[in-house]
PDB file of N, CA and C in Angstrom:
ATOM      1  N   UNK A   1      -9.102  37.545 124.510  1.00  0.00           N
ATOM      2  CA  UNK A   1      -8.445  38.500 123.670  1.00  0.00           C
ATOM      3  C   UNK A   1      -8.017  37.872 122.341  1.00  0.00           C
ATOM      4  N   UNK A   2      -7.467  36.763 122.269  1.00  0.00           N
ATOM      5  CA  UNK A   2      -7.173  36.343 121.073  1.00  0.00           C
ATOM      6  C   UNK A   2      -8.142  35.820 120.611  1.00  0.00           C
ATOM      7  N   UNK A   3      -9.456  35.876 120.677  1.00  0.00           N
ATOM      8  CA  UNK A   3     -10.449  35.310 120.051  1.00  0.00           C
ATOM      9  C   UNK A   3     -11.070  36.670 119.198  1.00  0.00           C
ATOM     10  N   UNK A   4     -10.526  37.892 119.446  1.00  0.00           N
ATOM     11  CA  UNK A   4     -11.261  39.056 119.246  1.00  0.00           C
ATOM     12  C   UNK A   4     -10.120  39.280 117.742  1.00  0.00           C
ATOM     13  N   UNK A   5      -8.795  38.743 117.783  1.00  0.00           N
ATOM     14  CA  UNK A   5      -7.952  38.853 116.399  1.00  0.00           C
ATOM     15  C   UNK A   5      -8.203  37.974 115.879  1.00  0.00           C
ATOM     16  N   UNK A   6      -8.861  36.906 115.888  1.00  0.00           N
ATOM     17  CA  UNK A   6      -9.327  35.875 115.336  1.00  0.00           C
ATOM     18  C   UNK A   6     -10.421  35.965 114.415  1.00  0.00           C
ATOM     19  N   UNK A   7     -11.242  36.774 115.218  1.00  0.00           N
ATOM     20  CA  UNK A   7     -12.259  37.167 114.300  1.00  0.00           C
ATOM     21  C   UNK A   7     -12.037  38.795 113.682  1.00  0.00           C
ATOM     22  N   UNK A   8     -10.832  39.313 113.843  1.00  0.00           N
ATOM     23  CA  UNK A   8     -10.318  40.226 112.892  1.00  0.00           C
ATOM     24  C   UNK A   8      -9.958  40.005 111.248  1.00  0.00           C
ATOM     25  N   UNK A   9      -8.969  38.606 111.822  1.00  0.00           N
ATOM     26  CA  UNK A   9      -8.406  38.248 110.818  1.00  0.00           C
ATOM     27  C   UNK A   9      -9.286  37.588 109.977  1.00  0.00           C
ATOM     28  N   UNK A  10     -10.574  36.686 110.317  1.00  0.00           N
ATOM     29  CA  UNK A  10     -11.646  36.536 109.348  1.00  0.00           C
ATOM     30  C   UNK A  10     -12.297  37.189 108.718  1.00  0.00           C
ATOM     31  N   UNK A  11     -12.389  38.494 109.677  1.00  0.00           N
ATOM     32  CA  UNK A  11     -13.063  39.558 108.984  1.00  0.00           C
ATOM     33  C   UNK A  11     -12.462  39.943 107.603  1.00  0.00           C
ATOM     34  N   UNK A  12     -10.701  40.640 107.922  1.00  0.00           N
ATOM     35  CA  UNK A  12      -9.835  40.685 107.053  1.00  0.00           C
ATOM     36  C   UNK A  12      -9.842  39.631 105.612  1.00  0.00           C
ATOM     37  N   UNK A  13     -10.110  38.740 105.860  1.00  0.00           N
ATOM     38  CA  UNK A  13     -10.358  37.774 104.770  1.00  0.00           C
ATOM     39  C   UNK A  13     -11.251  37.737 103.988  1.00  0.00           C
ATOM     40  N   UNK A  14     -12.311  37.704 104.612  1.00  0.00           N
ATOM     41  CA  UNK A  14     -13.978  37.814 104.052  1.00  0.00           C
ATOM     42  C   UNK A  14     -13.816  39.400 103.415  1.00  0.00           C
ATOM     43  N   UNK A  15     -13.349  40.242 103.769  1.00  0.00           N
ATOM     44  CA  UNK A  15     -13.635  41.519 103.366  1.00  0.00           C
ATOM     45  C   UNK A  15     -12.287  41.282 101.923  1.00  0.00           C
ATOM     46  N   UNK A  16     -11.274  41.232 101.677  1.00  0.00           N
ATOM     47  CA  UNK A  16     -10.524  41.207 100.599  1.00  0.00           C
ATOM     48  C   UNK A  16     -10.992  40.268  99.556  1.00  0.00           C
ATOM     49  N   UNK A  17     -11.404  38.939  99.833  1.00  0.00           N
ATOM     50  CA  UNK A  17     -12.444  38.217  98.801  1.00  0.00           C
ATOM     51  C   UNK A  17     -13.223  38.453  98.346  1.00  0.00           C
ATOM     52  N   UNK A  18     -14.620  39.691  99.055  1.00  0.00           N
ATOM     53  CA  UNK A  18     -15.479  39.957  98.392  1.00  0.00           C
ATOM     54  C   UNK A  18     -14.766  41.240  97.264  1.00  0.00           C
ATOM     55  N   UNK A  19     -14.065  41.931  98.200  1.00  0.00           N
ATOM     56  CA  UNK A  19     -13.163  43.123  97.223  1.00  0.00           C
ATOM     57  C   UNK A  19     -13.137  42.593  96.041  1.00  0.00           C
ATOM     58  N   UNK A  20     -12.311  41.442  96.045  1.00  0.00           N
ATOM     59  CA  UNK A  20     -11.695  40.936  94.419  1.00  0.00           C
ATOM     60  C   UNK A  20     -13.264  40.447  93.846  1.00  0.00           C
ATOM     61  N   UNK A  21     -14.070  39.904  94.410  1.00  0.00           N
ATOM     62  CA  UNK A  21     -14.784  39.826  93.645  1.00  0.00           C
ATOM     63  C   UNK A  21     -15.918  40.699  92.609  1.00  0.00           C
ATOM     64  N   UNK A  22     -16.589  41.519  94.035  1.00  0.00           N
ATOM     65  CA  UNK A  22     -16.834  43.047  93.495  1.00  0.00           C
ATOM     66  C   UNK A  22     -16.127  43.846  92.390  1.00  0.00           C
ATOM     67  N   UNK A  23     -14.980  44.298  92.606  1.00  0.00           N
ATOM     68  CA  UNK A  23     -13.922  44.743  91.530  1.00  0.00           C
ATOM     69  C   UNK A  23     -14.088  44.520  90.095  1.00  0.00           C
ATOM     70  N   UNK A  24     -14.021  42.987  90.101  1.00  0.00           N
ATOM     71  CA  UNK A  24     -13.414  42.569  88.856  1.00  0.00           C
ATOM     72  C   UNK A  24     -14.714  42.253  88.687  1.00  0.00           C
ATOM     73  N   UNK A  25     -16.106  42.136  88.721  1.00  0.00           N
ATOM     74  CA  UNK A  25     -17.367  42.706  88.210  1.00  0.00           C
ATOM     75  C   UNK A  25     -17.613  43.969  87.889  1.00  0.00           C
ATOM     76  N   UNK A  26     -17.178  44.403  88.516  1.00  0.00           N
ATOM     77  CA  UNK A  26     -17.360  46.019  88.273  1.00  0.00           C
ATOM     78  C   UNK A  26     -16.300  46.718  86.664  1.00  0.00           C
ATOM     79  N   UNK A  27     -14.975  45.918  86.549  1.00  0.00           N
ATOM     80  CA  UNK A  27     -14.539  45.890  85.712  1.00  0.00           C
ATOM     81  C   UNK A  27     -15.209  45.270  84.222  1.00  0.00           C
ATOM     82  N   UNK A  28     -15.435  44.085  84.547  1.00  0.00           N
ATOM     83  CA  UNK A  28     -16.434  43.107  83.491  1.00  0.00           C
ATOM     84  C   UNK A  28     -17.535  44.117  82.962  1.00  0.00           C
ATOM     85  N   UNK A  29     -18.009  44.743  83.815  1.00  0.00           N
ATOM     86  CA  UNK A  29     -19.500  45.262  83.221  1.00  0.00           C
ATOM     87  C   UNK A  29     -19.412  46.532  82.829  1.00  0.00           C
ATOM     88  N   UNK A  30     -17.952  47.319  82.767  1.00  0.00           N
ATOM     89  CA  UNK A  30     -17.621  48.677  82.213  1.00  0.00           C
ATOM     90  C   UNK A  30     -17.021  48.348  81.064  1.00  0.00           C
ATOM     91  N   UNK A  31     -16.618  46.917  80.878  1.00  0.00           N
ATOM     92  CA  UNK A  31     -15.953  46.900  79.541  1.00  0.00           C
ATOM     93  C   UNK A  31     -14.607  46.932  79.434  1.00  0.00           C
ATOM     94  N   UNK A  32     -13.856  46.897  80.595  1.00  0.00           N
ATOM     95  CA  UNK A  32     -12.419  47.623  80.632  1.00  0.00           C
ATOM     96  C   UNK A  32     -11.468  45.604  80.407  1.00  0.00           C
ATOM     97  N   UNK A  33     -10.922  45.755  79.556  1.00  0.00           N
ATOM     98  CA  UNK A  33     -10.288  44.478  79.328  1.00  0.00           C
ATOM     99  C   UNK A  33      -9.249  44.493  80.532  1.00  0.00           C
ATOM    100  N   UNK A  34      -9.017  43.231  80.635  1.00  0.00           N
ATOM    101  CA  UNK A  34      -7.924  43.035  81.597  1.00  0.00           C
ATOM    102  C   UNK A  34      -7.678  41.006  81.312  1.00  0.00           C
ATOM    103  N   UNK A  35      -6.128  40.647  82.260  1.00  0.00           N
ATOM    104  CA  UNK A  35      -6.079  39.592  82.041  1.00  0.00           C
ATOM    105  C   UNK A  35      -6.160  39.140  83.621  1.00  0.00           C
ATOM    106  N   UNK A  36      -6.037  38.074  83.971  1.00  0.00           N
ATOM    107  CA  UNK A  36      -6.165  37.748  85.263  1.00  0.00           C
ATOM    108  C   UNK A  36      -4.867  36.507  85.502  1.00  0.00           C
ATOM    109  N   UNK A  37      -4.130  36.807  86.707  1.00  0.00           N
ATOM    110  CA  UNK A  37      -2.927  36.472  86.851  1.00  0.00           C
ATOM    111  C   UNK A  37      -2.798  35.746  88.831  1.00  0.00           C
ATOM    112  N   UNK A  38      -2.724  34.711  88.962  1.00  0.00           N
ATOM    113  CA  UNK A  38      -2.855  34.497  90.293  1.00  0.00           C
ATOM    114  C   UNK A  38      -4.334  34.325  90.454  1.00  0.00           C
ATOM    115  N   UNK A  39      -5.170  33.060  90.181  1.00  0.00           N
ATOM    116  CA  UNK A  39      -6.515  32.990  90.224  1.00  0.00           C
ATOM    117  C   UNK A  39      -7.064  34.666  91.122  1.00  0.00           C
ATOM    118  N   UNK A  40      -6.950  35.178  89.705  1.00  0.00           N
ATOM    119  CA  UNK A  40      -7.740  36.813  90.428  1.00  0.00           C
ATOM    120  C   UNK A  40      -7.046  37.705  91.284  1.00  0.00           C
ATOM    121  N   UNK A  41      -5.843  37.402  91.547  1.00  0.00           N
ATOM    122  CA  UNK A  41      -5.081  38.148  92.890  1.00  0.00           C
ATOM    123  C   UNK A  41      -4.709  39.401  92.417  1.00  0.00           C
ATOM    124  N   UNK A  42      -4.364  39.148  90.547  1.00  0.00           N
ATOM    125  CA  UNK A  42      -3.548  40.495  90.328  1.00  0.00           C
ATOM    126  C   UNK A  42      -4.172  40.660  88.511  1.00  0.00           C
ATOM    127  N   UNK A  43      -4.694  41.857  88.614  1.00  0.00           N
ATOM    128  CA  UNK A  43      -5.078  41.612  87.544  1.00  0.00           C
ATOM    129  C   UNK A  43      -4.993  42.672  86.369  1.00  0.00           C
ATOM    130  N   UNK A  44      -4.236  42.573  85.142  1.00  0.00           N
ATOM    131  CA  UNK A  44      -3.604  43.122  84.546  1.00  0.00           C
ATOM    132  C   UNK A  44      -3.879  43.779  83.314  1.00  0.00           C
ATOM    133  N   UNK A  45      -4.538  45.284  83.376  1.00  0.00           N
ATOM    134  CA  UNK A  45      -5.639  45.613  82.706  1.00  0.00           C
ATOM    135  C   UNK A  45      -4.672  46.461  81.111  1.00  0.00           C
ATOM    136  N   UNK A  46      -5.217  46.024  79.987  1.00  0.00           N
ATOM    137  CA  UNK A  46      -4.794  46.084  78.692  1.00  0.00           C
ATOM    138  C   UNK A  46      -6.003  46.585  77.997  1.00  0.00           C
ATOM    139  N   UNK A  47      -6.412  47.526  78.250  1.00  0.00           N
ATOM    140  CA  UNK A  47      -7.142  48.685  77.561  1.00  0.00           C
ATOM    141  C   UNK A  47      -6.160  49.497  76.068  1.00  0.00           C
ATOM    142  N   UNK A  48      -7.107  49.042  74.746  1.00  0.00           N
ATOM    143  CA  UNK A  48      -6.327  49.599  73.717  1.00  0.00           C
ATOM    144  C   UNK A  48      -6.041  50.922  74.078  1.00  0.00           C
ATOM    145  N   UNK A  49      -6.660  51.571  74.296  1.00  0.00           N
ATOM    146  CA  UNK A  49      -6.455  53.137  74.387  1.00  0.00           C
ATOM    147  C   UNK A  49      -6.177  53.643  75.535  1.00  0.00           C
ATOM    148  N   UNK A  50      -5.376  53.266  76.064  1.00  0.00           N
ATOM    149  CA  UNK A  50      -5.327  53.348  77.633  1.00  0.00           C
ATOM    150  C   UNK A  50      -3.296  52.909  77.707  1.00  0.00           C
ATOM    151  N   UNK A  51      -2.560  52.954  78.601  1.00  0.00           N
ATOM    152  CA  UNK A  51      -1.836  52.509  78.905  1.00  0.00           C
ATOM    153  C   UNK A  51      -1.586  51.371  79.889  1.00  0.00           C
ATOM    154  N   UNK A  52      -1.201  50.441  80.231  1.00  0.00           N
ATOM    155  CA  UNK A  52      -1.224  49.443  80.954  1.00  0.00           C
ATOM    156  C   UNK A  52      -1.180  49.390  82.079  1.00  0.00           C
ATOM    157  N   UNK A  53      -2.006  48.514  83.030  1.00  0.00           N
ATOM    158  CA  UNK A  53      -2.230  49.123  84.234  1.00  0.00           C
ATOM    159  C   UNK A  53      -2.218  47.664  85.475  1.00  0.00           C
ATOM    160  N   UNK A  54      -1.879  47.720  86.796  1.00  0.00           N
ATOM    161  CA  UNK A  54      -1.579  46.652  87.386  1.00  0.00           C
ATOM    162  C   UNK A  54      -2.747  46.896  88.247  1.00  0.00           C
ATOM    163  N   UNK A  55      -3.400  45.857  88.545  1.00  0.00           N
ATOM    164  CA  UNK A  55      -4.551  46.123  89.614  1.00  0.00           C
ATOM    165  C   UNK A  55      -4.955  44.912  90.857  1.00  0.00           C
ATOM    166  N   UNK A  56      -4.704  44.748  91.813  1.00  0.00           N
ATOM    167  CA  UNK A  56      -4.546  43.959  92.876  1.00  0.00           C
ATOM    168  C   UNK A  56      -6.052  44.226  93.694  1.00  0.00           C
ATOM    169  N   UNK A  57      -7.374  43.589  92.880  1.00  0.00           N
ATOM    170  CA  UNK A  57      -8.691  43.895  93.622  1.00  0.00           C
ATOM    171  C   UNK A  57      -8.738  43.750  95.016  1.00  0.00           C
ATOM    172  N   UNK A  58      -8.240  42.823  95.792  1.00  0.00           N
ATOM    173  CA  UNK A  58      -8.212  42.600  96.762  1.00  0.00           C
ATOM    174  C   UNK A  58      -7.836  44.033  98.000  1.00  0.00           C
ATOM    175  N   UNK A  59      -7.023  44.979  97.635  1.00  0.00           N
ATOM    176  CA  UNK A  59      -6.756  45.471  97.889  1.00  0.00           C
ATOM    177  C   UNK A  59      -7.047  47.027  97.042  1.00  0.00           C
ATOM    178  N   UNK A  60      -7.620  46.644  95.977  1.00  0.00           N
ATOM    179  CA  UNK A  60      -7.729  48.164  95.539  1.00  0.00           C
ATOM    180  C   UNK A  60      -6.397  48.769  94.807  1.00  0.00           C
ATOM    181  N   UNK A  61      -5.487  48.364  95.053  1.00  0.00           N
ATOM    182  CA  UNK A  61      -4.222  48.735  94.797  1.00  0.00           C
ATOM    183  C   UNK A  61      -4.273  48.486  93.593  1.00  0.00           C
ATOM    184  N   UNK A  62      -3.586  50.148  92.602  1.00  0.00           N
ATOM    185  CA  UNK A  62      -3.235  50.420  91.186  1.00  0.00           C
ATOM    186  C   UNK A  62      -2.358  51.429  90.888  1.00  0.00           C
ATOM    187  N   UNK A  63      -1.289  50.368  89.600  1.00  0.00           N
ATOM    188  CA  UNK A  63      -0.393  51.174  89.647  1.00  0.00           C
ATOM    189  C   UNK A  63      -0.271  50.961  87.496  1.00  0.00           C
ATOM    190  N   UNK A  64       0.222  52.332  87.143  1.00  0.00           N
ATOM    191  CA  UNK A  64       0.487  52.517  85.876  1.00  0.00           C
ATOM    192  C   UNK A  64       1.963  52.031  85.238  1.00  0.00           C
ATOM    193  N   UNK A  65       2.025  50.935  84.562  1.00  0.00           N
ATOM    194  CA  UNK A  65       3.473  50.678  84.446  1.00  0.00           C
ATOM    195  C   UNK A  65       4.374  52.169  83.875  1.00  0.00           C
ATOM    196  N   UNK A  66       3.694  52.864  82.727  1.00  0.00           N
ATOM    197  CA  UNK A  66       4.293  53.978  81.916  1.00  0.00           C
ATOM    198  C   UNK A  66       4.847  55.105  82.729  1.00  0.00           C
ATOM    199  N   UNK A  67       4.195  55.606  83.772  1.00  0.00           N
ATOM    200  CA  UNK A  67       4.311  56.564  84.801  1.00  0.00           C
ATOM    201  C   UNK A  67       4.438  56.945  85.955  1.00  0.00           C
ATOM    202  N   UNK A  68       4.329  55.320  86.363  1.00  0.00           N
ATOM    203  CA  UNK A  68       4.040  54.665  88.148  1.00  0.00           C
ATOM    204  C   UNK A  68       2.730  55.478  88.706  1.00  0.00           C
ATOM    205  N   UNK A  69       1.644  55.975  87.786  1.00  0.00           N
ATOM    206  CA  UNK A  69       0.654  56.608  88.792  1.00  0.00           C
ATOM    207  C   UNK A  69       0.250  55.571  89.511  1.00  0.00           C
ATOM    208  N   UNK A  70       0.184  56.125  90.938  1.00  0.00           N
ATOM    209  CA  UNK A  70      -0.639  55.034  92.013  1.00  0.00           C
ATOM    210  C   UNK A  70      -1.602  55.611  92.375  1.00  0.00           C
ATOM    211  N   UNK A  71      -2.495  54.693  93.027  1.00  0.00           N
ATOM    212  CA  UNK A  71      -3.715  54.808  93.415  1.00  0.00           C
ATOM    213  C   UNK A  71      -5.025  53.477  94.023  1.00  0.00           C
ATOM    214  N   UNK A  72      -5.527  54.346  94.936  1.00  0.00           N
ATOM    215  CA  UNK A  72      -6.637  52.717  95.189  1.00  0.00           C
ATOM    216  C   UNK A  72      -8.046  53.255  94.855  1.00  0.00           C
ATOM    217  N   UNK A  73      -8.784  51.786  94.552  1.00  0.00           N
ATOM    218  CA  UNK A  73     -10.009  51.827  94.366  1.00  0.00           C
ATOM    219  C   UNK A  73     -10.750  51.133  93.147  1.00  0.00           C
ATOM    220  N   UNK A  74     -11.037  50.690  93.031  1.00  0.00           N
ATOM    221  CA  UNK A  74     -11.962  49.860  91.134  1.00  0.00           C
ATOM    222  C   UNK A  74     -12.561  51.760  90.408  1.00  0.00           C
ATOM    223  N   UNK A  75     -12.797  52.366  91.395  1.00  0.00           N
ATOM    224  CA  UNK A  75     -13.713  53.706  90.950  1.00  0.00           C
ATOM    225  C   UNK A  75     -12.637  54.144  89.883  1.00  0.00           C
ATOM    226  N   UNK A  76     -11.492  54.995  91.493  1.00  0.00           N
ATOM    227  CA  UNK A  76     -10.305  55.929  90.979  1.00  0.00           C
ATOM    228  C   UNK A  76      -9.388  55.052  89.587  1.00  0.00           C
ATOM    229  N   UNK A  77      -9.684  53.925  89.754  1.00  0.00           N
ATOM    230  CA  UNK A  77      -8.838  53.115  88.486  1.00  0.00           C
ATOM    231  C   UNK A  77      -9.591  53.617  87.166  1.00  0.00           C
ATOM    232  N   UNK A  78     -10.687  53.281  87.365  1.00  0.00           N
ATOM    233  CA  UNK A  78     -12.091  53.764  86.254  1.00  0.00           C
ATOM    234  C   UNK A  78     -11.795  54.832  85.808  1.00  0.00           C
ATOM    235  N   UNK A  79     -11.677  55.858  87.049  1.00  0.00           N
ATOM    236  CA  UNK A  79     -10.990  57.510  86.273  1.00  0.00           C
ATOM    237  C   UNK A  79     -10.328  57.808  85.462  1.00  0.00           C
ATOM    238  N   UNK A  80      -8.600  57.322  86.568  1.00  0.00           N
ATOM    239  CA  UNK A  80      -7.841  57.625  85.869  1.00  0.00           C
ATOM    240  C   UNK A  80      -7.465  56.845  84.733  1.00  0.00           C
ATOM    241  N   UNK A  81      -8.368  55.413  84.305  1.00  0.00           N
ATOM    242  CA  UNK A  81      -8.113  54.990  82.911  1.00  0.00           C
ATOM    243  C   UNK A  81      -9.117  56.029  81.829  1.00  0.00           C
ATOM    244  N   UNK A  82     -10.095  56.685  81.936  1.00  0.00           N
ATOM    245  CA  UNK A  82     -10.561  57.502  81.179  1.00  0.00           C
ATOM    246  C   UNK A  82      -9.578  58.754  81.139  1.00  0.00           C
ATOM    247  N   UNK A  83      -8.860  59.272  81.985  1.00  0.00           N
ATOM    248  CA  UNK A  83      -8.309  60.191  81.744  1.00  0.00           C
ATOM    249  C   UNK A  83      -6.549  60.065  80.551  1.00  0.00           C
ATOM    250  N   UNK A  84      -6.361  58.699  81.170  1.00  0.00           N
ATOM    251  CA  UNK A  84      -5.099  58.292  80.215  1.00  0.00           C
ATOM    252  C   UNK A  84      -5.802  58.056  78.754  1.00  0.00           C
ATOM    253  N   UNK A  85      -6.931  57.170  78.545  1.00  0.00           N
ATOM    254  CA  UNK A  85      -8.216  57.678  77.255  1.00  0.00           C
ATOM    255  C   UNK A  85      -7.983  59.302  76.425  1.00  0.00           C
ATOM    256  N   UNK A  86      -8.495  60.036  76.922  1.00  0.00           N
ATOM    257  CA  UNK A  86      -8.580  61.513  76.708  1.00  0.00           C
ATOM    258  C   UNK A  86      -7.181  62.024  76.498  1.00  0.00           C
ATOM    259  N   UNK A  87      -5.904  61.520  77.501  1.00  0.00           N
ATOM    260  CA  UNK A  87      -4.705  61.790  76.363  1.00  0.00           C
ATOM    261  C   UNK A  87      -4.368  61.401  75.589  1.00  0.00           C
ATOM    262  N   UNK A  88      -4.680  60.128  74.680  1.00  0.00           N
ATOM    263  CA  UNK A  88      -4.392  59.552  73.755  1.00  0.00           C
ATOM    264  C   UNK A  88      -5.195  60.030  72.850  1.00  0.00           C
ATOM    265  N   UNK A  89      -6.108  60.367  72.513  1.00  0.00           N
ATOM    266  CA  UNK A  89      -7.245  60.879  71.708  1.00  0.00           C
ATOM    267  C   UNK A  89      -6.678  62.118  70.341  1.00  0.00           C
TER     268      UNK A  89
END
């Protein structure tokens, strides 16, 4: 039995590493600036036209400092930074 959380918890690992890595490619190649804080853990996206945004790839986890919108995903981040875009416009 404990060999079966063992290889949970690797799983768990292997799967949040590739997250952050995926992510913050996926960021790189849309163009969306960001800084990187905690070799990659948390990464802190500064889009001129956009409002500032906290993003934790590993987890997907995003949050808007201006408004607290939350949300997960590299996608739904993608969105709702085009949509904060379109109100500034």
């Amino acid at each position: 039995m404990a060999e079966g959380f063992r290889a949970m918890k690797e799983y768990k690992v292997e799967k949040r590493s590739y997250n952050t890595e995926f992510s913050t490619e996926i960021l790189k190649k849309t163009g969306i600036v960001f800084v990187s804080k905690n070799n990659g853990a948390h990464l802190i996206i500064m889009d001129p036209k956009a409002p500032i945004a906290d993003f934790w790839p590993s987890t997907g986890k995003f949050i808007f400092r201006y408004n607290s919108v939350k949300g997960r995903g590299v996608y739904n981040l993608i969105k709702q930074l085009q949509k904060e875009r379109e109100k500034n416009e």
